[in-house]
N, C-alpha and C. Protein backbone atom coordinates (compact mmCIF):
# COMPACT_ATOMS: atom_id res chain seq x y z
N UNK A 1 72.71 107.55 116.75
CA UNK A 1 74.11 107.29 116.68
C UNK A 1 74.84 108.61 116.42
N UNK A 2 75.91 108.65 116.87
CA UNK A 2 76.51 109.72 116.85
C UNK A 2 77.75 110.04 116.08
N UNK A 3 78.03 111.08 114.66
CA UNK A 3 78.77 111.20 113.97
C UNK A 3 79.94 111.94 114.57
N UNK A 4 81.36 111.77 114.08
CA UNK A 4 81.87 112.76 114.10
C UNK A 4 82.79 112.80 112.62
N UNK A 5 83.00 114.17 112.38
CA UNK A 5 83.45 114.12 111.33
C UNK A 5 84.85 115.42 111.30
N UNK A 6 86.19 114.67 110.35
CA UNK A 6 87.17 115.22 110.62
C UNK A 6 87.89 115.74 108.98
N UNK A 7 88.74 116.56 109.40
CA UNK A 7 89.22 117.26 108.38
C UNK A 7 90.56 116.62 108.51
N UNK A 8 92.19 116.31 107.56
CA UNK A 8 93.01 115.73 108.37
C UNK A 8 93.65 116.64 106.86
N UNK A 9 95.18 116.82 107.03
CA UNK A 9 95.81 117.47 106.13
C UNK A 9 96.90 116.84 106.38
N UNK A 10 97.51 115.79 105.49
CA UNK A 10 98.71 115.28 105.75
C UNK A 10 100.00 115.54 104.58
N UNK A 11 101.36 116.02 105.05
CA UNK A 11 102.48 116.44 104.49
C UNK A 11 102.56 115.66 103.37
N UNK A 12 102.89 115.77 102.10
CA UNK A 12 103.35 114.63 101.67
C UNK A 12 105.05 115.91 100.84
N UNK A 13 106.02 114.98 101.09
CA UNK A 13 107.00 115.20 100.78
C UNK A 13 107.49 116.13 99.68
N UNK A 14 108.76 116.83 99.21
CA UNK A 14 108.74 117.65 98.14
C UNK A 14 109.50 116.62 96.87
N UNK A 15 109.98 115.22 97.58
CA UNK A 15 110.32 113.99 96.39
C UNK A 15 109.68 113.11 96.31
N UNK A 16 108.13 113.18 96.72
CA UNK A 16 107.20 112.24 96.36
C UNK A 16 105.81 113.01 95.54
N UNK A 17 105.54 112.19 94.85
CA UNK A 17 103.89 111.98 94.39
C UNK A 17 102.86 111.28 94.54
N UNK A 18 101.47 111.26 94.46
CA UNK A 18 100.83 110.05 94.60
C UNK A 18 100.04 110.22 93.37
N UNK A 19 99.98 108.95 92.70
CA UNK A 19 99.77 108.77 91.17
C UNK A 19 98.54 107.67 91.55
N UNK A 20 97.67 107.59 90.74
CA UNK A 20 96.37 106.07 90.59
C UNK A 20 97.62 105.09 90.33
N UNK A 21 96.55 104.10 91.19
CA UNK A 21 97.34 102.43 90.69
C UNK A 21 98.10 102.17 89.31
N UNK A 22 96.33 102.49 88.58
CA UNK A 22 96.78 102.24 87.19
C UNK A 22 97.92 102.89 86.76
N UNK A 23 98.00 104.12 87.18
CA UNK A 23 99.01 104.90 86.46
C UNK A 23 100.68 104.06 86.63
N UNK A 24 100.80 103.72 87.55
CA UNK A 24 101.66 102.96 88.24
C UNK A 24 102.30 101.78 87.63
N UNK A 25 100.97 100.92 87.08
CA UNK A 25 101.61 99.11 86.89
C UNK A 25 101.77 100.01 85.74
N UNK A 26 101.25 100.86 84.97
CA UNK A 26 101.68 101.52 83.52
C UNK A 26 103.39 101.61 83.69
N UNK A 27 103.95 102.17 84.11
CA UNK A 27 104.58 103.39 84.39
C UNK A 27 106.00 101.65 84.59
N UNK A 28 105.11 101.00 85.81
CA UNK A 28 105.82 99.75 85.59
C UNK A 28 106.41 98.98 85.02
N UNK A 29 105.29 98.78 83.43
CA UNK A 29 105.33 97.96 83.07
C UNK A 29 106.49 98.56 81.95
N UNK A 30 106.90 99.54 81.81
CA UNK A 30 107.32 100.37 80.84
C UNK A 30 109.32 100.64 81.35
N UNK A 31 109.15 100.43 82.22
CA UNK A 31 110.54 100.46 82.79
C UNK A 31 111.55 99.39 82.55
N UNK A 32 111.02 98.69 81.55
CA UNK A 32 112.39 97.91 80.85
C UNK A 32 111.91 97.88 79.53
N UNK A 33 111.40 99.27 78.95
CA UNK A 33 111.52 99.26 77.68
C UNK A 33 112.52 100.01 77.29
N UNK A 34 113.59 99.39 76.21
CA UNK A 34 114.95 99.82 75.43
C UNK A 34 115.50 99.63 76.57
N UNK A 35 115.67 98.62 77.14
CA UNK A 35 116.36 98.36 78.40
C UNK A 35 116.92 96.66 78.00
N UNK A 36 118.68 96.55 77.66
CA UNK A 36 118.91 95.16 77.74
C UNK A 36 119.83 94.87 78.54
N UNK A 37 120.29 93.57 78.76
CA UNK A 37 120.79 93.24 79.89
C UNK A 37 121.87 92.00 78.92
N UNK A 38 122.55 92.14 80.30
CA UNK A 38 123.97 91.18 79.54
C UNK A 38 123.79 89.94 80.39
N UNK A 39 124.66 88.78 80.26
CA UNK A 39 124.67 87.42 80.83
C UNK A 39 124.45 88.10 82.32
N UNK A 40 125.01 88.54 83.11
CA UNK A 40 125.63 89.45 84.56
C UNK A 40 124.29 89.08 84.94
N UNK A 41 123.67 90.37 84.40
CA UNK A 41 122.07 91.05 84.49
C UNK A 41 121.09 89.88 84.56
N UNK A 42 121.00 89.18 84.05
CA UNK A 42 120.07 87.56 83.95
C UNK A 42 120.89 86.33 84.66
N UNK A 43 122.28 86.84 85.19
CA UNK A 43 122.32 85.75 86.20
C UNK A 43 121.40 86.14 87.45
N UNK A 44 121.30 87.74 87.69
CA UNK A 44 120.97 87.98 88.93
C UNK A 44 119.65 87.92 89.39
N UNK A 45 118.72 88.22 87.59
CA UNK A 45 117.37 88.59 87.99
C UNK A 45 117.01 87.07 88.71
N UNK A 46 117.76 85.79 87.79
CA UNK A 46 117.46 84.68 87.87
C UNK A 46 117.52 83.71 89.07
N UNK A 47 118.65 84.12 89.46
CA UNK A 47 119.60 83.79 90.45
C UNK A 47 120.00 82.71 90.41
N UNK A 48 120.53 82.21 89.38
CA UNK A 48 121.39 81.09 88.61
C UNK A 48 122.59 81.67 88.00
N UNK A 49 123.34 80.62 87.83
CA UNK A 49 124.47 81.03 87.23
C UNK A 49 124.37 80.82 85.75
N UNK A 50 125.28 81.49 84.53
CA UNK A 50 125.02 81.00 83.14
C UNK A 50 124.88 79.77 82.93
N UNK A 51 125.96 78.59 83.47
CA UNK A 51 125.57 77.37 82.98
C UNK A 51 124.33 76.86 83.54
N UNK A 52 124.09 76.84 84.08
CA UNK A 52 122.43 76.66 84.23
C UNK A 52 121.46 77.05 83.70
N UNK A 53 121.59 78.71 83.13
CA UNK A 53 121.02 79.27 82.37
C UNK A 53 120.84 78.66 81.19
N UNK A 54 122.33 78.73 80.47
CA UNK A 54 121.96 78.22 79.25
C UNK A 54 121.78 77.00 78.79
N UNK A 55 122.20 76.64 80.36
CA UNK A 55 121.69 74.46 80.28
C UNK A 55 120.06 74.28 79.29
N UNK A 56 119.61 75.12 80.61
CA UNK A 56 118.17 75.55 80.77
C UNK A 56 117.19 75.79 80.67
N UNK A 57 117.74 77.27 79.65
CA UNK A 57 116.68 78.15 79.15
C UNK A 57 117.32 78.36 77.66
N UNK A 58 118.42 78.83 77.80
CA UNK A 58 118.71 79.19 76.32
C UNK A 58 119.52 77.97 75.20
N UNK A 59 119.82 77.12 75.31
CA UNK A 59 120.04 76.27 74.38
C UNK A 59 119.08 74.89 74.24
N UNK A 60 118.09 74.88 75.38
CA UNK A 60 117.23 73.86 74.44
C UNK A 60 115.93 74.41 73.33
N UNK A 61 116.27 73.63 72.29
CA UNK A 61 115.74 73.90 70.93
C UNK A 61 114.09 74.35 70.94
N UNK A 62 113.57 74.07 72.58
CA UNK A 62 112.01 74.49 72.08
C UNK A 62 111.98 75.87 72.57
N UNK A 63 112.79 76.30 72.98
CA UNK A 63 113.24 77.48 73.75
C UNK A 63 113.76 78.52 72.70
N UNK A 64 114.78 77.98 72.30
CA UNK A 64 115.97 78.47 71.10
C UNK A 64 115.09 79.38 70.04
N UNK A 65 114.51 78.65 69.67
CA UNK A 65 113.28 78.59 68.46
C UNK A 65 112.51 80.06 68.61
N UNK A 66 112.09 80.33 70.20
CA UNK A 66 111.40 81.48 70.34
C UNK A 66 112.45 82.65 70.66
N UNK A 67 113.38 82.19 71.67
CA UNK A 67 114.53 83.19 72.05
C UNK A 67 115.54 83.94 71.29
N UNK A 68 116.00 83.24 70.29
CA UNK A 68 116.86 83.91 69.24
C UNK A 68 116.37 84.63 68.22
N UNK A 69 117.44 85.93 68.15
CA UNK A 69 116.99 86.81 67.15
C UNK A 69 117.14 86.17 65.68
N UNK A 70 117.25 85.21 65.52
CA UNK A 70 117.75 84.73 64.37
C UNK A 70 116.57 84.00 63.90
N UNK A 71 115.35 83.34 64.90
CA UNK A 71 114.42 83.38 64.86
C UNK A 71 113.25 84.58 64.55
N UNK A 72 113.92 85.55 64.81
CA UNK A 72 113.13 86.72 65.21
C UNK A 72 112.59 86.61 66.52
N UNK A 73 113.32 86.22 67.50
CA UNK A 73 113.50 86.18 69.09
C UNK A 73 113.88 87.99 69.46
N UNK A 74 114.34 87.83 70.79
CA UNK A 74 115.00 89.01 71.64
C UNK A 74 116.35 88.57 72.00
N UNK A 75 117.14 87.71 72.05
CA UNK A 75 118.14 87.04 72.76
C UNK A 75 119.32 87.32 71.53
N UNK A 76 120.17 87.72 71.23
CA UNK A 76 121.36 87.56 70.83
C UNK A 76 122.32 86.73 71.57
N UNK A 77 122.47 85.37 70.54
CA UNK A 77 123.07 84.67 70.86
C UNK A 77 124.48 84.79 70.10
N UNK A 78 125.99 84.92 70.96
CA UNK A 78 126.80 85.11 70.43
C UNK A 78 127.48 84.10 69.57
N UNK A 79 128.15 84.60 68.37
CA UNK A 79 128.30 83.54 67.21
C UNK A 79 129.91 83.21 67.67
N UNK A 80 130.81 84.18 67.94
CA UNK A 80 132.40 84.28 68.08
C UNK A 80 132.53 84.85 69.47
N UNK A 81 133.95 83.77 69.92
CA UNK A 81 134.61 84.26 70.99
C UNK A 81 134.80 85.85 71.24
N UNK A 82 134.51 86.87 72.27
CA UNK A 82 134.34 88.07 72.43
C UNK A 82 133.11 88.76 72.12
N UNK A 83 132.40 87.75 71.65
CA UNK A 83 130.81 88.56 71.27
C UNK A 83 130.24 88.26 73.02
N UNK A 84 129.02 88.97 72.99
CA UNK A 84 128.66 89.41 74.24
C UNK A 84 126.87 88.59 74.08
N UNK A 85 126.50 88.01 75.18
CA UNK A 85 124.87 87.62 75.14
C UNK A 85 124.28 88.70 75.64
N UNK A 86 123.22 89.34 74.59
CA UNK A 86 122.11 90.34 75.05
C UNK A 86 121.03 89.93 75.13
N UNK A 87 119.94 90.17 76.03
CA UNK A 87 118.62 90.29 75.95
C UNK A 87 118.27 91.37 76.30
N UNK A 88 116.97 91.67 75.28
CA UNK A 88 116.14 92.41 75.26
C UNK A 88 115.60 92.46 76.91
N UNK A 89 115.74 92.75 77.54
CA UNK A 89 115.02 93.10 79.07
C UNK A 89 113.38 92.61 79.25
N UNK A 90 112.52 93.85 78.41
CA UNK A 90 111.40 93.17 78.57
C UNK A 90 110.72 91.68 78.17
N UNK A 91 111.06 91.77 76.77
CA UNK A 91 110.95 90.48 76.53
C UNK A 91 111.49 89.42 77.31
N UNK A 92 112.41 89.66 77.50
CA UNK A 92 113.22 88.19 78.59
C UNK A 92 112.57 88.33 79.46
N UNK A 93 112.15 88.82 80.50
CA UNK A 93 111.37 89.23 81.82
C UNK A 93 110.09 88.59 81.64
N UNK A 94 109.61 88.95 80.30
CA UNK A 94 108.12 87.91 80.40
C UNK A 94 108.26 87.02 80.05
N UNK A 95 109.73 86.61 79.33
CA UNK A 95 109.55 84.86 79.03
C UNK A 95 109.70 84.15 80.34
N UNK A 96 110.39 84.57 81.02
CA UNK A 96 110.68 84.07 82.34
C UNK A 96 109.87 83.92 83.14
N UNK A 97 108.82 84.93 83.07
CA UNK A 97 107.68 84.29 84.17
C UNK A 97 106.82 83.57 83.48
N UNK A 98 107.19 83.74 82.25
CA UNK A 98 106.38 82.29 81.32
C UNK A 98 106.62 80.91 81.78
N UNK A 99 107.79 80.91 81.57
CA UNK A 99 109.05 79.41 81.62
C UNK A 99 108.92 79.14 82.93
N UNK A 100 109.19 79.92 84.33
CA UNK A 100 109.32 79.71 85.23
C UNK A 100 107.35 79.36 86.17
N UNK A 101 106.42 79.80 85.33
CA UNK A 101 104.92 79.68 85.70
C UNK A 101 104.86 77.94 85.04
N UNK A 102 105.43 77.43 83.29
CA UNK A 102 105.40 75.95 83.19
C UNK A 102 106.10 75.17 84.15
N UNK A 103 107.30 75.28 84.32
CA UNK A 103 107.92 74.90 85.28
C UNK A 103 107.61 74.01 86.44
N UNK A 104 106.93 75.34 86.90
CA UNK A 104 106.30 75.26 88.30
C UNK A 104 104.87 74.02 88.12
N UNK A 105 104.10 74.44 87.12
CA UNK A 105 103.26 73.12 86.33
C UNK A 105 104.07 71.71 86.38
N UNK A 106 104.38 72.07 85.66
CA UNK A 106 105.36 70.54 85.50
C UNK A 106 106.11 69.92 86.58
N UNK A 107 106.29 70.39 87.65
CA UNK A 107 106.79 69.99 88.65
C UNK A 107 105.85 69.54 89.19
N UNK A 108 104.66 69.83 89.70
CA UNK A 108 103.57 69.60 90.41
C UNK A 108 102.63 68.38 89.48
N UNK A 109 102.35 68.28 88.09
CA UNK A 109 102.08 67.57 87.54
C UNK A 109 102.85 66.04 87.57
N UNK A 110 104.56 66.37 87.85
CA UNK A 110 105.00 65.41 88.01
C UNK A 110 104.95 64.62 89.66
N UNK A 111 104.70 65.46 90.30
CA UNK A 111 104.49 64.85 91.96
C UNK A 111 102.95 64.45 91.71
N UNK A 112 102.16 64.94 91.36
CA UNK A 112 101.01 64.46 91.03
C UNK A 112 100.99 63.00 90.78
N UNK A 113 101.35 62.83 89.51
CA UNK A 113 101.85 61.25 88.84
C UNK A 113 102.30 60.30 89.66
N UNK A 114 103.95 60.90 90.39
CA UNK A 114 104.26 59.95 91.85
C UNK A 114 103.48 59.51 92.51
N UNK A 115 102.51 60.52 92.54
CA UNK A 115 101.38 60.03 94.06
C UNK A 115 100.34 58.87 93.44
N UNK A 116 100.23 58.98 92.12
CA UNK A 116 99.10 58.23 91.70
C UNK A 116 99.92 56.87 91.92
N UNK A 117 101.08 56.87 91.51
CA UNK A 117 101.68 55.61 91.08
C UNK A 117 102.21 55.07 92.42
N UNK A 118 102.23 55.81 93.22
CA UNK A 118 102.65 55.23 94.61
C UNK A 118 101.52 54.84 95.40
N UNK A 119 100.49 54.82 94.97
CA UNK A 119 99.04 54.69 95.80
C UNK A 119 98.85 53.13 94.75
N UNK A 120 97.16 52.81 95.26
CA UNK A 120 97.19 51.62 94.67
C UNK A 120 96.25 51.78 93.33
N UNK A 121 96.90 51.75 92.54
CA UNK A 121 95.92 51.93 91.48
C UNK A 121 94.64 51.19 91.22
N UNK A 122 93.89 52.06 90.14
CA UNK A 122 92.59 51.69 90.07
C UNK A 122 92.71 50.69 88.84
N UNK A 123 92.40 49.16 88.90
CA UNK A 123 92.65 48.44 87.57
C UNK A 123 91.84 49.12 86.75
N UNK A 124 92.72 49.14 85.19
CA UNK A 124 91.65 49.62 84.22
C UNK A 124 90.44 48.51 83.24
N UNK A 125 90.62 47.38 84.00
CA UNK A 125 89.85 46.63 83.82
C UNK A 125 87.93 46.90 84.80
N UNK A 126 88.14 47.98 85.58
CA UNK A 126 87.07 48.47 86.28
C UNK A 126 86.15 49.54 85.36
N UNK A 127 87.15 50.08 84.10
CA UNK A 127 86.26 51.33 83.10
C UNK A 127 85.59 50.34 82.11
């Protein structure tokens, strides 16, 4: 069989680098640290509007409990007219793919259920 073998030298730019993966999701994961965001900022990541938001996510109590700084949360929840809602960036970012990963459970758990109950069930007089 016959080899051939090549030398290749390719440009790479004077505003780029190439860094390891790892270095990367690092580098990633780090880019919303001391980084917060106002209502605006979490309508967009979300792509909901506040009342939905805070239908949602931030005022039900099993939520509340972890989200507020008053809990020792990340979320500043404003007490008086002119106060402003902050979150902490990172933290909010991973609750969200928290909340939004149950979610997604619970939705599917609940079509699950439909299907059982729309099929013919198994009497439990058969266990």
């Amino acid at each position: 069989m016959q080899k051939l073998s090549v030398t290749l030298t390719i440009p790479i730019p004077e505003d780029s680098v190439i860094i390891k993966k790892v270095e990367y999701e690092k580098l990633k994961q780090n880019e919303l640290q001391g980084v917060y965001w106002t209502m605006k900022d979490l309508e967009k990541k979300v792509n909901r509007k506040h009342d939905w938001i805070k239908e949602n996510i931030l005022y039900p109590s099993r939520f509340r409990k972890i989200l507020d700084v008053e809990y020792g949360g990340f979320v500043f929840y404003p007490k008086a007219k002119g106060q402003i809602w902050t979150f902490k960036a990172k933290d909010m970012a991973k609750f969200l793919d928290v909340y939004f990963a149950i979610e997604k459970c619970r939705e599917m758990q609940l079509k699950m259920q439909r299907t059982r109950i729309c099929k013919d069930p198994v009497p439990l007089t058969k266990f």
